[in-house]
Protein backbone atom coordinates (compact mmCIF):
# COMPACT_ATOMS: atom_id res chain seq x y z
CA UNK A 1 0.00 0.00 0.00
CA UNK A 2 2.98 2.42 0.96
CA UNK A 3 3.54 1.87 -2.98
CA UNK A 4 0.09 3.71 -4.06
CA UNK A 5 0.64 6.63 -1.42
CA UNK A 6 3.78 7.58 -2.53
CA UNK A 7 3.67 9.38 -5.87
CA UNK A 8 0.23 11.00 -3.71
CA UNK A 9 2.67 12.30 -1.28
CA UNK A 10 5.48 13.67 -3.74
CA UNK A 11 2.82 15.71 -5.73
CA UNK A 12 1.79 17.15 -2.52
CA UNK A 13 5.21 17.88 -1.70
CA UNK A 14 5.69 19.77 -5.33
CA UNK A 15 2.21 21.08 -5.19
CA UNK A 16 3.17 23.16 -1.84
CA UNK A 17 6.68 24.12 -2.94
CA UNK A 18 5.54 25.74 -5.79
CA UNK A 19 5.92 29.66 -5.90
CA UNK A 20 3.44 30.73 -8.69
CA UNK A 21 1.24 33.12 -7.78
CA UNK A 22 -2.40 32.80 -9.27
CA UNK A 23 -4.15 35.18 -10.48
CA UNK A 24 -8.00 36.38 -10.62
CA UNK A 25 -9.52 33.21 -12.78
CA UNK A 26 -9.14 31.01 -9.85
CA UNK A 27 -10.90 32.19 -6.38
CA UNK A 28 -7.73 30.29 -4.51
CA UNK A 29 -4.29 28.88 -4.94
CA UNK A 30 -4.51 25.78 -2.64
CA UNK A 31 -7.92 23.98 -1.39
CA UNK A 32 -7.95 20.55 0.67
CA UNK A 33 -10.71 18.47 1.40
CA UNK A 34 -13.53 15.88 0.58
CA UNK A 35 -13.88 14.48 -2.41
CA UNK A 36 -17.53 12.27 -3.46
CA UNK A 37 -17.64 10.23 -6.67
CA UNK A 38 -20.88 8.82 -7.20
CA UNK A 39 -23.69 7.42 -9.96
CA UNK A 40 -23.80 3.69 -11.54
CA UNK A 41 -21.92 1.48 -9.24
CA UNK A 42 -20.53 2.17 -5.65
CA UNK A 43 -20.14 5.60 -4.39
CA UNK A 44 -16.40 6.35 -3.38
CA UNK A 45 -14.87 9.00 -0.51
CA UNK A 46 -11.81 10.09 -0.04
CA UNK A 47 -9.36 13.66 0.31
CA UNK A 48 -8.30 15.78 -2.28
CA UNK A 49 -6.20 18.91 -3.35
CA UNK A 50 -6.55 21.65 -5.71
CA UNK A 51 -4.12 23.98 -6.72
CA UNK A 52 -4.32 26.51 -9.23
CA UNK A 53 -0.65 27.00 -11.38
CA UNK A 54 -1.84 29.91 -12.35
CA UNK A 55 -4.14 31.75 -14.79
CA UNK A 56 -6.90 29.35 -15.85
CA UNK A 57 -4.74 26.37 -14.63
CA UNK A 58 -5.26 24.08 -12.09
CA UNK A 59 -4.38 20.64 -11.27
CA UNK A 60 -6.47 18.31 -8.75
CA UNK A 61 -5.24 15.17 -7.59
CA UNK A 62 -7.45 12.65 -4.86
CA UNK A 63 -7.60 9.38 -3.37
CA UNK A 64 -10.80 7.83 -3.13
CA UNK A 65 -11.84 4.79 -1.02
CA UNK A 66 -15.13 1.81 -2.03
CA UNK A 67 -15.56 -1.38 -1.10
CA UNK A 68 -12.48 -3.59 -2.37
CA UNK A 69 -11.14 -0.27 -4.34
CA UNK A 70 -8.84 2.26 -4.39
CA UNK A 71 -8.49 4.79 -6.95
CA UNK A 72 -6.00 7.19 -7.31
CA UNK A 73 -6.16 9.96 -9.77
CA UNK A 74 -4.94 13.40 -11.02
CA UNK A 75 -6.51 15.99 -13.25
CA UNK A 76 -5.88 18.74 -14.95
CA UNK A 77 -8.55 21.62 -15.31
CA UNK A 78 -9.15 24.93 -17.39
CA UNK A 79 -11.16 27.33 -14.92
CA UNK A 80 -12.96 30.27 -15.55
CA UNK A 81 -15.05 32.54 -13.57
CA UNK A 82 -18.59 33.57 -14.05
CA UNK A 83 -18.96 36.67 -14.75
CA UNK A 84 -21.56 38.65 -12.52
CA UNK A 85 -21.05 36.24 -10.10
CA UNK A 86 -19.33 36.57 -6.47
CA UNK A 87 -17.29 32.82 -6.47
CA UNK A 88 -18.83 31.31 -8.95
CA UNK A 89 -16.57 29.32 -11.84
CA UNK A 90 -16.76 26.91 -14.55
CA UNK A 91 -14.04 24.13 -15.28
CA UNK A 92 -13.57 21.44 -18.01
CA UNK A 93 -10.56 19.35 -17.45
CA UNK A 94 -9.50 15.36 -18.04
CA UNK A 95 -6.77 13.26 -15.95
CA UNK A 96 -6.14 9.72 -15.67
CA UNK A 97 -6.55 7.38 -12.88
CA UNK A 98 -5.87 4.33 -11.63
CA UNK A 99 -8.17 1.75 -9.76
CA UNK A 100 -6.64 -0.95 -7.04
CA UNK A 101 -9.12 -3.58 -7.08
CA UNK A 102 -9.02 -6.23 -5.05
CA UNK A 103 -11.61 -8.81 -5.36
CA UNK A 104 -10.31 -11.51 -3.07
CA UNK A 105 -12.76 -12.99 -0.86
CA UNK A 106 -13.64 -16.51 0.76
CA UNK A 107 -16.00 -18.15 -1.56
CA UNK A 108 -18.80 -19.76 0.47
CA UNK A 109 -21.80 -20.64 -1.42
CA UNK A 110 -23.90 -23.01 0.20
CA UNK A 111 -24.15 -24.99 -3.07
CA UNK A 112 -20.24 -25.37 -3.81
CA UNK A 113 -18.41 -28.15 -1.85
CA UNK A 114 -15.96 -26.47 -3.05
CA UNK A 115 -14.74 -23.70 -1.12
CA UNK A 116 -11.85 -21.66 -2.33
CA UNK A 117 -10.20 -18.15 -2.19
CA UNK A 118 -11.58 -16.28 -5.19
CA UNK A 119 -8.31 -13.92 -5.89
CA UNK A 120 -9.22 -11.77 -9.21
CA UNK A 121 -6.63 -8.56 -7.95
CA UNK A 122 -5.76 -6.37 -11.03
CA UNK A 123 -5.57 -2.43 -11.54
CA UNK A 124 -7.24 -0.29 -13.67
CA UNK A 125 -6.69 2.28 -15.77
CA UNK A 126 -8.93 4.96 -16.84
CA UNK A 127 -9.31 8.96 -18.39
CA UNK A 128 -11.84 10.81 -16.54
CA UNK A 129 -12.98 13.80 -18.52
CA UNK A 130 -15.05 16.25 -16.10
CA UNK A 131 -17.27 19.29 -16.68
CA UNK A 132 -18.25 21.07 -14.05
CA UNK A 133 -18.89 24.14 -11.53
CA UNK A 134 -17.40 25.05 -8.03
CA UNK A 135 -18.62 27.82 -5.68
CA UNK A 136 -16.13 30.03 -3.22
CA UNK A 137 -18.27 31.35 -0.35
CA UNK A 138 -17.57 34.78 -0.48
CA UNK A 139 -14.95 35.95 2.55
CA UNK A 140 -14.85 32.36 3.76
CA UNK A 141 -12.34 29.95 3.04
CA UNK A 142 -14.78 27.60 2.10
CA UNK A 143 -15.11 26.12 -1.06
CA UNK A 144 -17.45 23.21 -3.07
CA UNK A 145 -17.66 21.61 -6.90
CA UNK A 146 -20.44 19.41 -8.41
CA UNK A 147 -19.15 17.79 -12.17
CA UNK A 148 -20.03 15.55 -14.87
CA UNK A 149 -17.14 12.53 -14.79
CA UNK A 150 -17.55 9.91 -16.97
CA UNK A 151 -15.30 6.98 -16.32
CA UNK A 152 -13.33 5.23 -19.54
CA UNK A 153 -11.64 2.41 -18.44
CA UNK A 154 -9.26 1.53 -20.54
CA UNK A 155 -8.15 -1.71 -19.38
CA UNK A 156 -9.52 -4.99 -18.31
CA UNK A 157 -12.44 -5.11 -20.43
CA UNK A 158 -12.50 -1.27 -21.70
CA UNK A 159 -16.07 0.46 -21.02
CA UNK A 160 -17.39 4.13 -20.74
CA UNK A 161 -19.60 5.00 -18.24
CA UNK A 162 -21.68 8.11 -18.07
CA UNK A 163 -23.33 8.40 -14.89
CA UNK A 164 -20.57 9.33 -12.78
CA UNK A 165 -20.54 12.56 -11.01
CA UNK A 166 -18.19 14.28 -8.65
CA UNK A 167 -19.07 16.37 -5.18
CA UNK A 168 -16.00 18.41 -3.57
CA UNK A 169 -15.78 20.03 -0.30
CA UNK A 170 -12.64 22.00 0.41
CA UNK A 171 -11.28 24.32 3.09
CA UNK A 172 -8.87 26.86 1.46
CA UNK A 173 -5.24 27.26 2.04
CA UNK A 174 -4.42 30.51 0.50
C-alpha cells in the first residue's frame, strides 16, 4: 500500500513548494478536502487537493476509497469565472486514474463443496474527462464543486460509463 501513497505524497510535496502566484480566474491557490464520486456502481470518498498553477490552470489530484477499491487519480482543469457572479466558476478538465481492485474474498456458497479463495486482484486504468462548476463562499475559506465525470476504463475489459458525477468540499489554504 505504501507503494500507491507515494507518488500522492510527492505531488503534494511539489504542489506546496511551488511559488506561482495565481491570479483572478481562480478564487484560490490551494484547497484541501472531501472528495464524493458517485452514480452507476458504488459511491467512493476520499481527500483531495486543488491547486491553481496559475491563470486558468489548475491541477487536482485525490484518493478515493469503495468497497475492495482504491483509486488514485490526477486531473488537470481549465477554470474560468462567471462573470456577474461573487465565487462562482466553470471548469472542463480530463486526468487519468488508476483503480486498485481487489476482489479476493472466501468463496462460500452453500451450493459449492468447493470452497476456495476467489483472488481476481488487477488495476485499472482509466481517463476521466469532467465538466463542471465550483462555488467560493464569499470571505470564507470555504469552497465546493459538483461535475459531470464519466469513467473510460481503458483496461480490463474497456467500457465508458456516463453516470458518474463528482461532489468536492474544500477548506482553502491561501
Amino acid at each position: 500500500m505504501k507503494k500507491v501513497f507515494l507518488p500522492f505524497l510527492t505531488l503534494l510535496i511539489l504542489l506546496f513548494a511551488a511559488n506561482e502566484q495565481a491570479n483572478a480566474q481562480t478564487p484560490y491557490r490551494t484547497a484541501i478536502g472531501l472528495g464524493v464520486d458517485v452514480g452507476d456502481g458504488q459511491s467512493l470518498f476520499g481527500p483531495q487537493i486543488k491547486h491553481s498553477f496559475g491563470g486558468e490552470n489548475a491541477g487536482n489530484a485525490q484518493v478515493l476509497f469503495g468497497d475492495h477499491i482504491t483509486v488514485l487519480g490526477v486531473d488537470y482543469s481549465y477554470n474560468q469565472r462567471i462573470a456577474g457572479t461573487n465565487g462562482l466558476s466553470w471548469y472542463v478538465g480530463v486526468g487519468p486514474q488508476l483503480s486498485f481492485i481487489d476482489h479476493g474474498k472466501w468463496d462460500d456458497d452453500w451450493y459449492d463443496d468447493d470452497k476456495h479463495w476467489d483472488d481476481d486482484d488487477h488495476v485499472d486504468f482509466a481517463i476521466r474527462p469532467a465538466v463542471g462548476l465550483e462555488f467560493r463562499i464569499p470571505r470564507t475559506p470555504l469552497a465546493m464543486h459538483f461535475d459531470w465525470k464519466p469513467w473510460w476504463n481503458l483496461s480490463h475489459g474497456s467500457h465508458f460509463e456516463p453516470s458518474r458525477f463528482s461532489l468536492g468540499f474544500k477548506f482553502v489554504l491561501k
